[in-house]
Structures are given as C-alpha cells and as structure tokens.
Protein backbone atom coordinates (compact mmCIF):
# COMPACT_ATOMS: atom_id res chain seq x y z
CA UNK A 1 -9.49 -3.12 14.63
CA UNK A 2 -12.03 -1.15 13.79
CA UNK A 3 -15.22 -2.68 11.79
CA UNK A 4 -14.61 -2.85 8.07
CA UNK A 5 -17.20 -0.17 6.05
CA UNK A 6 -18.71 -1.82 3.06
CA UNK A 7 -19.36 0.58 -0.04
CA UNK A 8 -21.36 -0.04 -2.88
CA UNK A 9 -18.78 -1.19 -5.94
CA UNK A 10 -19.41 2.25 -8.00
CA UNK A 11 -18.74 4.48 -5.01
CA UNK A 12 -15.56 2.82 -3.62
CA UNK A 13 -13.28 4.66 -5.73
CA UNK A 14 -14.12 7.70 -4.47
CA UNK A 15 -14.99 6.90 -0.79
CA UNK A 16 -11.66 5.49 -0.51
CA UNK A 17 -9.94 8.51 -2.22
CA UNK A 18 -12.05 10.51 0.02
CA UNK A 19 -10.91 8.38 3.21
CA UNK A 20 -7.45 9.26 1.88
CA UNK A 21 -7.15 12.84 1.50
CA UNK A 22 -9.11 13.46 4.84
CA UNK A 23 -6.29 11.50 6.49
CA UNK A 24 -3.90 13.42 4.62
CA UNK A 25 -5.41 16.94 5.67
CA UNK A 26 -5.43 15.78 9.50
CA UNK A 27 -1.81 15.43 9.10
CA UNK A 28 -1.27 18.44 7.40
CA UNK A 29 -2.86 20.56 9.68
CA UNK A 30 0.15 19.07 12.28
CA UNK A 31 3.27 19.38 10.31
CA UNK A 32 4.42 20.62 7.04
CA UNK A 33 5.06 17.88 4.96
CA UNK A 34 3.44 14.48 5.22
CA UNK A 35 3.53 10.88 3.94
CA UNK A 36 1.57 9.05 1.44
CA UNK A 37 2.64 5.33 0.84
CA UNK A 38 0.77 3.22 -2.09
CA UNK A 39 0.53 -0.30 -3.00
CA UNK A 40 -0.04 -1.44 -6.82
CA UNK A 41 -2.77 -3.89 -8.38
CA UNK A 42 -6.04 -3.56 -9.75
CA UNK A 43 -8.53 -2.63 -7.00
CA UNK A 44 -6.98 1.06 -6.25
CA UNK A 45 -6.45 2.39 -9.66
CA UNK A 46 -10.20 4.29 -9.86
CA UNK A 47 -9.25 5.62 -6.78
CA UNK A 48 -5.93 7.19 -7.72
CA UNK A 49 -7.71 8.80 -10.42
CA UNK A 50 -10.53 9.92 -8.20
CA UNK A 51 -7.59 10.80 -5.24
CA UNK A 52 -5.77 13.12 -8.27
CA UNK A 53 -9.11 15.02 -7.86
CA UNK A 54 -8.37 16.18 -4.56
CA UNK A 55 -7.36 19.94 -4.41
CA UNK A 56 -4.83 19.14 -1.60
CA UNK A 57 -1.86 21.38 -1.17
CA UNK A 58 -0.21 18.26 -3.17
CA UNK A 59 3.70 20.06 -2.80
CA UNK A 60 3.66 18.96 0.50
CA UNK A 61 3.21 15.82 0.32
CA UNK A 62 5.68 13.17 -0.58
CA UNK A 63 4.47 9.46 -2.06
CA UNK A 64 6.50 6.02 -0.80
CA UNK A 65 5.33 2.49 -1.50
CA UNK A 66 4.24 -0.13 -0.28
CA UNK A 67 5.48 -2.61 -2.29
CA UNK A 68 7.13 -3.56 -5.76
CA UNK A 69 8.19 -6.13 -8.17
CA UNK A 70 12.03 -5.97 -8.71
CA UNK A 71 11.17 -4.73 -12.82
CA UNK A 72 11.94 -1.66 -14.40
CA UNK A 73 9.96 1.40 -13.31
CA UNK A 74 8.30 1.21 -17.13
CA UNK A 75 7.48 -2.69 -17.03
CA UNK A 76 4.06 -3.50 -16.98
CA UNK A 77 4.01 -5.43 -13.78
CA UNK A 78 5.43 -2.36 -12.19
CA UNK A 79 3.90 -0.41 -9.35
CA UNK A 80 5.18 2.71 -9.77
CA UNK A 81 4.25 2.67 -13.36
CA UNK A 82 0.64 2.04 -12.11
CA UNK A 83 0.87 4.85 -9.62
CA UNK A 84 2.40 7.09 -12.62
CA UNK A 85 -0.52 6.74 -14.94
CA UNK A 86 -3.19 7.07 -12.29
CA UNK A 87 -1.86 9.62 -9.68
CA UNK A 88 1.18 11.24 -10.43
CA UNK A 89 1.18 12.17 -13.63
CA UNK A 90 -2.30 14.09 -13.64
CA UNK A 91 -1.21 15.58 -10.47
CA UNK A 92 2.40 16.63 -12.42
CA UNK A 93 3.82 15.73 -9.21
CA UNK A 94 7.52 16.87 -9.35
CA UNK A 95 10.31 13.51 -9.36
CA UNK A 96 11.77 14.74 -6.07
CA UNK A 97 8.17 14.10 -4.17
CA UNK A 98 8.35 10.92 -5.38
CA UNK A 99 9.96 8.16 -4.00
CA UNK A 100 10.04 4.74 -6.14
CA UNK A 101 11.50 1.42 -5.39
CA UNK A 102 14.09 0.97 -8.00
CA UNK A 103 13.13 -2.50 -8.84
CA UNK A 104 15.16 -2.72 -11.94
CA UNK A 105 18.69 -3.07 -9.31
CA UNK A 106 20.52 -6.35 -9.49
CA UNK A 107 21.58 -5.65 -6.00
CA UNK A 108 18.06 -6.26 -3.90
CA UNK A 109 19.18 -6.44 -0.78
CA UNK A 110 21.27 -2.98 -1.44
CA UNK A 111 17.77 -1.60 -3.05
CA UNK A 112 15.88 -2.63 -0.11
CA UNK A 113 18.55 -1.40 2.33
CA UNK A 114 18.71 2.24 0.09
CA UNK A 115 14.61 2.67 0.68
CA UNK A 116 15.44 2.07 4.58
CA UNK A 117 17.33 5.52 4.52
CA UNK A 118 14.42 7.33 2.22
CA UNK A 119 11.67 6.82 4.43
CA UNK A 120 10.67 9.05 7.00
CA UNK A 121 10.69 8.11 10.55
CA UNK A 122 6.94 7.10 10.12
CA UNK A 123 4.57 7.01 7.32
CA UNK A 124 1.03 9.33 7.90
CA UNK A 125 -1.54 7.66 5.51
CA UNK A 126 -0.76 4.13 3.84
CA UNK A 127 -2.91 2.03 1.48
CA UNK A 128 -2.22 -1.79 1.52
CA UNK A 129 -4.73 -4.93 -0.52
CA UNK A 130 -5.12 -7.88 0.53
CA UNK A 131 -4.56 -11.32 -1.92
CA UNK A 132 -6.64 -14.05 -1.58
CA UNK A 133 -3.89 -16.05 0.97
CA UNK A 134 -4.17 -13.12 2.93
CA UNK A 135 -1.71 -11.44 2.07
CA UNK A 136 -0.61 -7.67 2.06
CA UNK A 137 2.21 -5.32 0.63
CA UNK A 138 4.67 -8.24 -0.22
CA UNK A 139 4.26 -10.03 2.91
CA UNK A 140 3.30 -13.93 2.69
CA UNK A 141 1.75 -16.85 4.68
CA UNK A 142 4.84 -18.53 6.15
CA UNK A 143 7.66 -16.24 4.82
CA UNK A 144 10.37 -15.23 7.16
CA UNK A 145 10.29 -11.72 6.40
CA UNK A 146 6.83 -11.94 8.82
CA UNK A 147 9.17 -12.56 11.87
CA UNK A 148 11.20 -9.54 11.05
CA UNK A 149 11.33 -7.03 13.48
CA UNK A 150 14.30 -4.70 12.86
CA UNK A 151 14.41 -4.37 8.96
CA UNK A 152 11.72 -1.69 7.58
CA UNK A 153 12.94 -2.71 3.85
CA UNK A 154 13.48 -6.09 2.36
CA UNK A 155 14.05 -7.81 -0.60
CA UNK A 156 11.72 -11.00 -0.37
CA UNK A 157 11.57 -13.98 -3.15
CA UNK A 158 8.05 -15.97 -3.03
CA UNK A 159 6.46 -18.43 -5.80
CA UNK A 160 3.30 -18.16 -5.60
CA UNK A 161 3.13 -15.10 -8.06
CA UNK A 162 4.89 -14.04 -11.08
CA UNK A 163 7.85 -12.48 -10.66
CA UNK A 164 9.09 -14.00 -7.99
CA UNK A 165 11.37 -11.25 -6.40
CA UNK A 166 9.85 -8.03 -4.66
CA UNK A 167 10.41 -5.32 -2.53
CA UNK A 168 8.29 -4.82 0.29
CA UNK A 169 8.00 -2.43 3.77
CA UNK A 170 7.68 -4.60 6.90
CA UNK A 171 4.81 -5.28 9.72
CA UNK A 172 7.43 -2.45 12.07
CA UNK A 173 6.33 0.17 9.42
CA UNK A 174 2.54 -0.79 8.39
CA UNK A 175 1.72 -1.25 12.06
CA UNK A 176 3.06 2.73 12.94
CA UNK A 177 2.43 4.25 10.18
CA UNK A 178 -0.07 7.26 11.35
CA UNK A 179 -3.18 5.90 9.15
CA UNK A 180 -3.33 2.62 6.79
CA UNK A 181 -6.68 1.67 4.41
CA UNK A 182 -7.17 -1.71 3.40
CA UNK A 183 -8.89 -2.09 0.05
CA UNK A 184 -10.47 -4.87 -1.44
CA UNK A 185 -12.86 -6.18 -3.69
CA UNK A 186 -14.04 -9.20 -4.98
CA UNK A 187 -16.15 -12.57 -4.45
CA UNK A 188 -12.32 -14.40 -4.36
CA UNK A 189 -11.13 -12.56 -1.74
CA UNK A 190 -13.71 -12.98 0.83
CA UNK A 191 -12.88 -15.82 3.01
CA UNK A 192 -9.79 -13.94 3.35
CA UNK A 193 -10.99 -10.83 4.40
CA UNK A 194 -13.48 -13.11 6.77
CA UNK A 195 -10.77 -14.78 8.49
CA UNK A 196 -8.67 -11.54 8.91
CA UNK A 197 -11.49 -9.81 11.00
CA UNK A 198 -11.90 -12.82 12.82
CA UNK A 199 -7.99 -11.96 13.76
CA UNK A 200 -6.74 -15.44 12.10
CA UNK A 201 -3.04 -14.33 12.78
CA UNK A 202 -1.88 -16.87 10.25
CA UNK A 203 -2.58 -14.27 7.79
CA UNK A 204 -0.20 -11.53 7.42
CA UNK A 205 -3.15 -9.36 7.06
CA UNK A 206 -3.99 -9.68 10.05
CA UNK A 207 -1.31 -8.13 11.64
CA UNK A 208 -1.91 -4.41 10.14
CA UNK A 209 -4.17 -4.17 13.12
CA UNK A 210 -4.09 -0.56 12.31
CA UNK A 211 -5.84 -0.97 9.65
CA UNK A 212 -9.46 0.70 8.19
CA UNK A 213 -10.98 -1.95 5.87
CA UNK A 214 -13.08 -0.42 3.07
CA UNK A 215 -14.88 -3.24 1.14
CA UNK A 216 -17.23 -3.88 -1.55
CA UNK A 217 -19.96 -6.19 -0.87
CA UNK A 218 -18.50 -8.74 -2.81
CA UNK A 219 -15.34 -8.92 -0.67
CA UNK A 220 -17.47 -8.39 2.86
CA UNK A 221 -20.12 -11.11 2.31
C-alpha cells in the first residue's frame, strides 16, 4: 500500500480530479477505450465538478460504478443521480458511455447478475470512500459478500444505513482494477482510515490494497 497523501481541504477536489485524469491518460495512451468506475456520497462531488474540467478525449471513455442503492436513477439517495449532476451532465456524456446500476429493479440478484456482463474484463481507474466502520463501495464489516470470490456483482442487504438494499462490485474487481483512489475526509472517519493503514483486515477497506489514499488532514490525523 502505498502511503496515503494528505491535501489541504480546499485543494482536494482538484488534486484528486487531477490524480484521476492522469490515471486515465496513462491508460489511454495503451488502448482505445478505457474505464472509469465511481462511487456516490458527499466527499467526491467537488471533484466531479473539478474532474468535468479535464479536457480528456472524454468519447473514449466509458463510466461504471462502484456502488448503488437499489432506488430509482432520479431518487435522491441515488448514485448515479449524484454522478449526473456533477460529471456527466456538464461533460454531455452520451447514455451509451454510461453504465448505471438500475437500482429501481425488483429483481436484485438479476440486476446485479446483468452489471456482471456490462463490465469490462477489468476496470482502469476506480474511486472508492471509506465509512466510518471501514467500509468501502457496499462492502461491510462481517457481511458475507466479503468472502466472495467468484461473483464481481451482488445484490447485498445491510442495516446499518438507510436503504437497506444495494448494489455493489466485489474485492475480485476493486483489487484488479488497473488504478483505485480512496477519498476521504473528515474528523469521524479517522480512526478508520488509521486502522486501515495499519492493515486491520477486519475492515473491508483494507483489502483494496491497491489502493492510493488521498486525505484531508482531518481524516489523516
């Protein structure tokens, strides 16, 4: 794992959306279209907006996610409508680049199993959070869905947050995707972020070993 950089609160945004489309231009200088997976919540919004900035060749690359609640795509709680506002729509990034998880199916286990098929063999640049229990994407403390190893989709139920069903890729996709940033800010979420560079495996977090944590001082203590 490599050491987590800590970035003043007012230039995270943008060091993270810079972090972002550098990884994306490494991968576009080896093949023609590339991979950009997102994950929802507060901390990454100022730097979808500062990411939309970017003067990447932006029709060639395609946007996944990380996560979602099982909501329609216009809810509030929804990740893709987050992404929408902050990313895709000031980019007027064409539907068929974009690839949402339809979390307004009844059928989750069909929805999770569909997003299996629409992801590409490996992801190039991923951005994951990290909740104060440590966890990331939709991955828990003590869920089964951590011992999964086959799966790269599933449909996961867990109560400690509102709603209580979600969609969420697995550790067999975070841990090969081609480049992942962990973001996170906060006082709350530092004894988290403590314990997952310590490598407390208990966490999910922990896991993403893969991972480039970008912090604000707040978060890294």
């Amino acid at each position: 794992m490599n050491p987590p950089v800590i970035v003043p609160p007012e230039k995270l945004p943008r060091e993270a959306a810079d972090w972002l489309a550098r990884e994306l231009t490494q991968a576009l200088a080896r093949k023609s279209r590339v991979s950009l997976a997102l994950s929802g919540g507060n901390t990454p919004k100022a730097a979808y907006r500062a990411l939309a900035e970017h003067p990447l060749p932006w029709e060639r690359v395609d946007v996944y996610f990380v996560d979602e609640r099982f909501v329609p795509p216009d809810h509030p709680d929804s990740n893709y409508q987050l992404v929408k506002q902050t990313l895709l729509d000031p980019l007027k990034l064409p539907d068929a680049q974009v690839f949402r998880m339809q979390g307004e199916r009844e059928d989750r286990d069909a929805a999770a199993r569909d997003y299996e098929k629409a992801l590409p063999a490996r992801l190039d640049v991923v951005l994951i959070g990290l909740g104060e229990d440590g966890h990331t994407a939709s991955l828990f403390p003590g869920h089964p869905a951590l011992k999964e190893h086959t799966r790269r989709v599933l449909a996961v139920e867990q109560g400690s947050k509102p709603p209580p069903w979600r969609m969420t890729l697995t550790f067999p996709v975070l841990q090969g995707a081609g480049a992942v940033l962990g973001l996170v800010t906060g006082e709350g979420k530092r004894d988290a972020m403590r314990r997952v560079l310590a490598g407390d495996m208990s966490l999910p977090a922990s896991h993403v070993t893969n991972t480039q944590w970008m912090l604000d001082p707040a978060a890294g203590g």
